[in-house]
PDB file of N, CA and C in Angstrom:
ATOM      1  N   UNK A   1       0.847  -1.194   0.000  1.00  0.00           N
ATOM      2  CA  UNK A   1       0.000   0.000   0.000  1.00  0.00           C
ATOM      3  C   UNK A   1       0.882   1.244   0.000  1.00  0.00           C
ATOM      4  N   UNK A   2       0.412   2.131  -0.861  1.00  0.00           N
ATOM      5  CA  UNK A   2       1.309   3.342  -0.851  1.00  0.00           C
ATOM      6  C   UNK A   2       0.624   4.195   0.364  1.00  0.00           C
ATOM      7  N   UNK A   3       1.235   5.411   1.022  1.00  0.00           N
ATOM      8  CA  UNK A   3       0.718   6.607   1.548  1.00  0.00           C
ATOM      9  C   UNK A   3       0.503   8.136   0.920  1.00  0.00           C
ATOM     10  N   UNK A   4      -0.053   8.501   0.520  1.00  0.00           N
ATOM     11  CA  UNK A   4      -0.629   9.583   0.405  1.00  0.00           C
ATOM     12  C   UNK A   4      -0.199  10.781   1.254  1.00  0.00           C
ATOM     13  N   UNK A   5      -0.829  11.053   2.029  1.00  0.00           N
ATOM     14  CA  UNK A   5      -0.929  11.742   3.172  1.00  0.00           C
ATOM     15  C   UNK A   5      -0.218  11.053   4.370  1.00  0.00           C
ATOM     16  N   UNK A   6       0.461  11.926   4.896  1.00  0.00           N
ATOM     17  CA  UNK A   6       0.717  11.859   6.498  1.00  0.00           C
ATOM     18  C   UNK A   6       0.483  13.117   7.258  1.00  0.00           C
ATOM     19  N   UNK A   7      -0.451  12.596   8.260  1.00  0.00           N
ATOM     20  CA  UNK A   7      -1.155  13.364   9.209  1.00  0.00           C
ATOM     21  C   UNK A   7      -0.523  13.392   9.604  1.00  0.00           C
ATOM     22  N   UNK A   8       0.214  14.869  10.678  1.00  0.00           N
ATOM     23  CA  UNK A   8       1.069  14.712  11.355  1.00  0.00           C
ATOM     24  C   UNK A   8       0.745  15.990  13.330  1.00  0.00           C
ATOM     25  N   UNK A   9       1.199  15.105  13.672  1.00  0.00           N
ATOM     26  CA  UNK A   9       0.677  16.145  15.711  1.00  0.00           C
ATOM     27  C   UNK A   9       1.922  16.478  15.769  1.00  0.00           C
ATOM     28  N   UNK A  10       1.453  17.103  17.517  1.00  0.00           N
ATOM     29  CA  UNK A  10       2.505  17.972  17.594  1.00  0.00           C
ATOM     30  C   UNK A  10       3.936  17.556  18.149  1.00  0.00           C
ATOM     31  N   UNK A  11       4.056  16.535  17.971  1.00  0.00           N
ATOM     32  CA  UNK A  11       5.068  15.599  18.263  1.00  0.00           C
ATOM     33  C   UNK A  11       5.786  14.629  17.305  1.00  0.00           C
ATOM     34  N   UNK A  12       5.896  15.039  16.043  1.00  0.00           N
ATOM     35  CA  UNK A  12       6.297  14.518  14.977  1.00  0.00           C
ATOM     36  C   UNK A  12       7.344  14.235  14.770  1.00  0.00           C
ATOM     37  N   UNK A  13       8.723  12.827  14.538  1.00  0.00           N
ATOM     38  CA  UNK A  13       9.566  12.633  14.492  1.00  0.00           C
ATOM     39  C   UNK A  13      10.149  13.789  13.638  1.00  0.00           C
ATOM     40  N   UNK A  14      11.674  14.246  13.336  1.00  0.00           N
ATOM     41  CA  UNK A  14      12.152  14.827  12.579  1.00  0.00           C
ATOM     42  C   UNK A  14      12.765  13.607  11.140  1.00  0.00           C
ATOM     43  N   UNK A  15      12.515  12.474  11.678  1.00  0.00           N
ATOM     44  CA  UNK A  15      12.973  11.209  10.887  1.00  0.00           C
ATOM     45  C   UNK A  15      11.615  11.095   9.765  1.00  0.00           C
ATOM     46  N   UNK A  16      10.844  11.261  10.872  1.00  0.00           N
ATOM     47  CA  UNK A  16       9.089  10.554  10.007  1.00  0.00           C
ATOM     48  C   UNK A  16       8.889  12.030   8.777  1.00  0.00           C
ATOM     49  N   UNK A  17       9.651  12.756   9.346  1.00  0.00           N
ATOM     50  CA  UNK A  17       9.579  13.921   7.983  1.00  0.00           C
ATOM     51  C   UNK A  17      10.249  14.211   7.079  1.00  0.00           C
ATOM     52  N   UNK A  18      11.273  13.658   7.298  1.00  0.00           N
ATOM     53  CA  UNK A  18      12.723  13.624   6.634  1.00  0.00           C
ATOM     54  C   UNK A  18      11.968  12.188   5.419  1.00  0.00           C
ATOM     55  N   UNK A  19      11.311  11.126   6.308  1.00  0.00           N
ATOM     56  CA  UNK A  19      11.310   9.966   5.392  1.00  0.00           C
ATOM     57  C   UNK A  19       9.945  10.467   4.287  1.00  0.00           C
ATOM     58  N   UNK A  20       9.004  11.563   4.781  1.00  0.00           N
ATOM     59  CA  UNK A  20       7.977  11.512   4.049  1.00  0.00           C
ATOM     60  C   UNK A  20       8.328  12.785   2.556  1.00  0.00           C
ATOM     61  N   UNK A  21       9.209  13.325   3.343  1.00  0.00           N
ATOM     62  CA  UNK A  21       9.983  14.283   1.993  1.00  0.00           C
ATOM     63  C   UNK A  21      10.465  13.370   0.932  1.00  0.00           C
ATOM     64  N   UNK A  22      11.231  12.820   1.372  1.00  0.00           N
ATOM     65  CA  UNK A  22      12.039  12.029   0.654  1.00  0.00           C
ATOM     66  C   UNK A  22      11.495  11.076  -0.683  1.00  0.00           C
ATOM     67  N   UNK A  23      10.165  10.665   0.076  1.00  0.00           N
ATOM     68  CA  UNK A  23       9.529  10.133  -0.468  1.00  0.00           C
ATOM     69  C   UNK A  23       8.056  10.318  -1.617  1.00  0.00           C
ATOM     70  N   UNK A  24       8.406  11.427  -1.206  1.00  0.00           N
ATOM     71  CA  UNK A  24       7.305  12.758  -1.659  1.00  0.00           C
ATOM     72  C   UNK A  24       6.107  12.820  -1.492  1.00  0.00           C
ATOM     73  N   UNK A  25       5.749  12.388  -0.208  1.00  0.00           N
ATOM     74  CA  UNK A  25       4.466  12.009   0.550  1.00  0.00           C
ATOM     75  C   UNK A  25       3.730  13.227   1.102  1.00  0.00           C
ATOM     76  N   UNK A  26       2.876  13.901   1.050  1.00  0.00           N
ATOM     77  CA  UNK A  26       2.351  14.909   1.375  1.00  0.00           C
ATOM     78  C   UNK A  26       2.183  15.169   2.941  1.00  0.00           C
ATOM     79  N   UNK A  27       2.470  16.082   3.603  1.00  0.00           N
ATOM     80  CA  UNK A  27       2.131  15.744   4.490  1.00  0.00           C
ATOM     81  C   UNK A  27       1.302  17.385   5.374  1.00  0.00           C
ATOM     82  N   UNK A  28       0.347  17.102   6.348  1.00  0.00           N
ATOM     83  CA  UNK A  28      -0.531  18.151   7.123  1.00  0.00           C
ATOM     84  C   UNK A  28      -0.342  18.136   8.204  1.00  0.00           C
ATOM     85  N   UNK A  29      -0.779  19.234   8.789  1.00  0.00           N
ATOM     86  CA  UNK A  29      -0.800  18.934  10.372  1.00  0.00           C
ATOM     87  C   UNK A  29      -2.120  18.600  10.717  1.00  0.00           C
ATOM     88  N   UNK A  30      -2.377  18.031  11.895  1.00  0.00           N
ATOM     89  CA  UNK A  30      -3.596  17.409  13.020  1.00  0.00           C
ATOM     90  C   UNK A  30      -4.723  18.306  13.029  1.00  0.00           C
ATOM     91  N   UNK A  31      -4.127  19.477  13.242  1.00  0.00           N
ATOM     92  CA  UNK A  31      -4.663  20.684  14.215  1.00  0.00           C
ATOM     93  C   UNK A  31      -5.709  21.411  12.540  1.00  0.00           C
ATOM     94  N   UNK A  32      -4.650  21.609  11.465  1.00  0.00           N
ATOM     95  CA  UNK A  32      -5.481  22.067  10.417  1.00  0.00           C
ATOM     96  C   UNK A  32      -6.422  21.136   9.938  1.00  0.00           C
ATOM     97  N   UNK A  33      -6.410  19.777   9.841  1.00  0.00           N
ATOM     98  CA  UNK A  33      -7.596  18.607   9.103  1.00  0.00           C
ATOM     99  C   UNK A  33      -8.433  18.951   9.947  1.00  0.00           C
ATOM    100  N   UNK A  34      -8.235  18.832  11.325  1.00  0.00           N
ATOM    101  CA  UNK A  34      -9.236  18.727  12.380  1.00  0.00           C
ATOM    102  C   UNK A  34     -10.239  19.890  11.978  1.00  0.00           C
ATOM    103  N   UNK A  35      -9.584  21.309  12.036  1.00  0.00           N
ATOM    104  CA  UNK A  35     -10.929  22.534  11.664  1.00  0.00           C
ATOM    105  C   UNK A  35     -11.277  22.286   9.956  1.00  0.00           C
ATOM    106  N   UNK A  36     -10.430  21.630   9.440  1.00  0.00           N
ATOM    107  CA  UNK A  36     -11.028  21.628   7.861  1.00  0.00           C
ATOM    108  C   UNK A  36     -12.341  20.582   8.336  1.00  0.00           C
ATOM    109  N   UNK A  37     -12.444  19.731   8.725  1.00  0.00           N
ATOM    110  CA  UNK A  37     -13.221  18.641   9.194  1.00  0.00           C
ATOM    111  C   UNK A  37     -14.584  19.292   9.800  1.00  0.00           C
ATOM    112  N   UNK A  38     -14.045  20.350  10.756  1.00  0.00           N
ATOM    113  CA  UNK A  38     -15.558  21.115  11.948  1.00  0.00           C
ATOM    114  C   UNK A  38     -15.943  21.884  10.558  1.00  0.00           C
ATOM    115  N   UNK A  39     -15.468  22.830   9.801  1.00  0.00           N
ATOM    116  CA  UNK A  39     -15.820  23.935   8.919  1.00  0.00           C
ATOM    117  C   UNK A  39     -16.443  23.003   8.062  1.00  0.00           C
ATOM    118  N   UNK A  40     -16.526  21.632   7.603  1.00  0.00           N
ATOM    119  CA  UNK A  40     -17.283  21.001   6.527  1.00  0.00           C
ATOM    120  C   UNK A  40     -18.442  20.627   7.054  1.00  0.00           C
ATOM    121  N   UNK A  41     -18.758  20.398   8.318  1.00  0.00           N
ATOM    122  CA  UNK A  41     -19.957  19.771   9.166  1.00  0.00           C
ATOM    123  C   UNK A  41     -19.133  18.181   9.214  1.00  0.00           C
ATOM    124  N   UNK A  42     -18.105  17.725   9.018  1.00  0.00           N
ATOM    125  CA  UNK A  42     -18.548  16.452   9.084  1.00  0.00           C
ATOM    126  C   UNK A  42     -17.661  16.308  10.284  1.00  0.00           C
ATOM    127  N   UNK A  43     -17.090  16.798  11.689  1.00  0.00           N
ATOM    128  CA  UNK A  43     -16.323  16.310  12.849  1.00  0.00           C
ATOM    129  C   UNK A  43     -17.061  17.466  13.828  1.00  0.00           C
TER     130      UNK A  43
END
């Protein structure tokens, strides 16, 4: 399975970002999905 996205908190390896660059994996923070999520109605 590939990844897409990596969700990422506020405690995020500097490795787990280094590997998702690398890999050219997109990645967000927690805190922004979460209000994209309340602002759609669906969280």
């Amino acid at each position: 399975a590939n990844t897409d996205l990596l969700i990422t908190g506020a405690e995020v390896g500097a490795s787990k970002l280094a590997k998702a660059d690398k890999l050219g994996v997109e990645t967000a923070d927690q805190g922004v999905i979460w209000q994209q999520l309340i602002d759609a109605g669906i969280a």
